[in-house]
Protein backbone atom coordinates (compact mmCIF):
# COMPACT_ATOMS: atom_id res chain seq x y z
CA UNK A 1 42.70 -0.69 9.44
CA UNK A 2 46.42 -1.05 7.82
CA UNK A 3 46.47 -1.41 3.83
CA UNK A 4 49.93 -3.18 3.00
CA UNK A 5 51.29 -5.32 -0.42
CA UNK A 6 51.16 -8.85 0.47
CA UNK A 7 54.78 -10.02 0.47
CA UNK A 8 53.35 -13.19 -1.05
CA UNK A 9 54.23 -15.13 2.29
CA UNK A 10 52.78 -13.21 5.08
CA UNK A 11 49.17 -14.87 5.95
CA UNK A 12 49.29 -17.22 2.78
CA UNK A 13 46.77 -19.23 4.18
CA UNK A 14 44.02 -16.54 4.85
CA UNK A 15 44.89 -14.59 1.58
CA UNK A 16 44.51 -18.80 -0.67
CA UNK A 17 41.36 -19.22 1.38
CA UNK A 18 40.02 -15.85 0.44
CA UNK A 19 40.88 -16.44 -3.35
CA UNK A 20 39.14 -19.97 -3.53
CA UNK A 21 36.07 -18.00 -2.05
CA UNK A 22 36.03 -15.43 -4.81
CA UNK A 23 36.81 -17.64 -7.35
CA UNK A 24 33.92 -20.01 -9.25
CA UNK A 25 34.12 -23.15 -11.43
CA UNK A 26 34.75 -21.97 -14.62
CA UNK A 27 38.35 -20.28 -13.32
CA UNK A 28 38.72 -23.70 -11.77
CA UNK A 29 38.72 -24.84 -15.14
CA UNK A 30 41.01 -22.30 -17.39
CA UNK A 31 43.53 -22.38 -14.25
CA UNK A 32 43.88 -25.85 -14.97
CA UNK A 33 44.25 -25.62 -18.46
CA UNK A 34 46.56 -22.09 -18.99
CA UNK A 35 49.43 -21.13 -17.15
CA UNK A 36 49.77 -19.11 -14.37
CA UNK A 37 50.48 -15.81 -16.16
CA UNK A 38 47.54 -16.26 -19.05
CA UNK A 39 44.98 -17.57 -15.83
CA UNK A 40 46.28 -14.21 -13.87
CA UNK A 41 44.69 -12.38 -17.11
CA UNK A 42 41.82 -14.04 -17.53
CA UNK A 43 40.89 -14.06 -14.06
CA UNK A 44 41.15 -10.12 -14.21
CA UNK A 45 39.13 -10.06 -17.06
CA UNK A 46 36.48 -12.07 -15.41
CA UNK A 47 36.57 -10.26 -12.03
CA UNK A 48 37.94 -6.38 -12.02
CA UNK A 49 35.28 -4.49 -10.73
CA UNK A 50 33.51 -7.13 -8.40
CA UNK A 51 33.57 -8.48 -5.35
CA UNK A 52 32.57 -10.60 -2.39
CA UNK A 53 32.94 -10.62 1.50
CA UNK A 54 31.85 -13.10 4.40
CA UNK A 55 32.29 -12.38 8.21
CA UNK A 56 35.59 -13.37 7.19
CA UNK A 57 37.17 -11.64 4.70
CA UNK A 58 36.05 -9.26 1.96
CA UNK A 59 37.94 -9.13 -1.42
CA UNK A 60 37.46 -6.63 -4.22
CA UNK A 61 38.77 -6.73 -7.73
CA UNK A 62 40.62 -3.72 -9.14
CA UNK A 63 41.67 -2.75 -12.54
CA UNK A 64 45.32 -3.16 -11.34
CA UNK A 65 45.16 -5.51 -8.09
CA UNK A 66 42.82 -7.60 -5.57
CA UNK A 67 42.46 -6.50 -2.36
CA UNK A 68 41.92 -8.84 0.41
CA UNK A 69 40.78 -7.99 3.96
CA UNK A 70 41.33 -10.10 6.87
CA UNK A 71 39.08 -9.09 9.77
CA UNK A 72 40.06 -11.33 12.62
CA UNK A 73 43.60 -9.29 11.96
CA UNK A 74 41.84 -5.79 10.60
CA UNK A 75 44.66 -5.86 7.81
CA UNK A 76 43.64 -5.03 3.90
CA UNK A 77 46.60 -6.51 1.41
CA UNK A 78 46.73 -5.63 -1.51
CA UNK A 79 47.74 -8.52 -4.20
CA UNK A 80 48.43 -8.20 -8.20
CA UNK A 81 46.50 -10.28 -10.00
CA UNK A 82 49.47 -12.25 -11.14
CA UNK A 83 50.60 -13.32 -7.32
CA UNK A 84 46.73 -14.34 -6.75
CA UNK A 85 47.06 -16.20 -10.34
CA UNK A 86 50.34 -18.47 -9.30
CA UNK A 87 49.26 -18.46 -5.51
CA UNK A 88 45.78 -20.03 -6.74
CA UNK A 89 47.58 -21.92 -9.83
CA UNK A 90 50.07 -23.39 -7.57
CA UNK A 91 47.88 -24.44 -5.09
CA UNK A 92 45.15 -26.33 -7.59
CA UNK A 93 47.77 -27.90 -9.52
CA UNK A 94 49.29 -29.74 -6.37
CA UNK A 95 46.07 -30.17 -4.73
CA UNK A 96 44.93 -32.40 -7.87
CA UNK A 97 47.92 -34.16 -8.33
């Protein structure tokens, strides 16, 4: 398996899809009310040190980074917490407007 950074272009799609999966309500909710930068924060708070996987991806919260594997490409990125934070703020922002 390769471990790269995510650029934060490269397999955008995969890497969202994987974020809305590990993410719950309640981060639904503070994303919507903080910016990007305080929800990337938060969202570490609530999530270093857990994780969650599907026959799709797996994704695993670090003290300094998320890492996201892909298994239909066998690729592990890892992501800061701030790129999952405006990736994830970005897309729940325009998806409600």
């Amino acid at each position: 398996m390769v471990t790269t950074k995510w650029d934060g272009v490269t397999d955008s799609e995969e890497i969202l899809a994987a974020l809305m999966y590990f993410i719950n309500e309640k981060d639904i909710a503070v994303c919507m009310a903080k910016s990007y930068g305080d929800f990337g924060k938060d969202m570490r708070k609530a999530h270093m040190n857990g994780g969650k996987g599907n026959d799709k991806y797996n994704i695993f919260g670090w003290s300094d980074r998320i890492d996201v594997t892909l298994h239909s490409k066998n690729i592990r990125y890892t992501v800061t917490w701030n790129k999952a934070a405006k990736l994830l703020h970005k897309h729940l922002h325009g998806e409600r407007k």
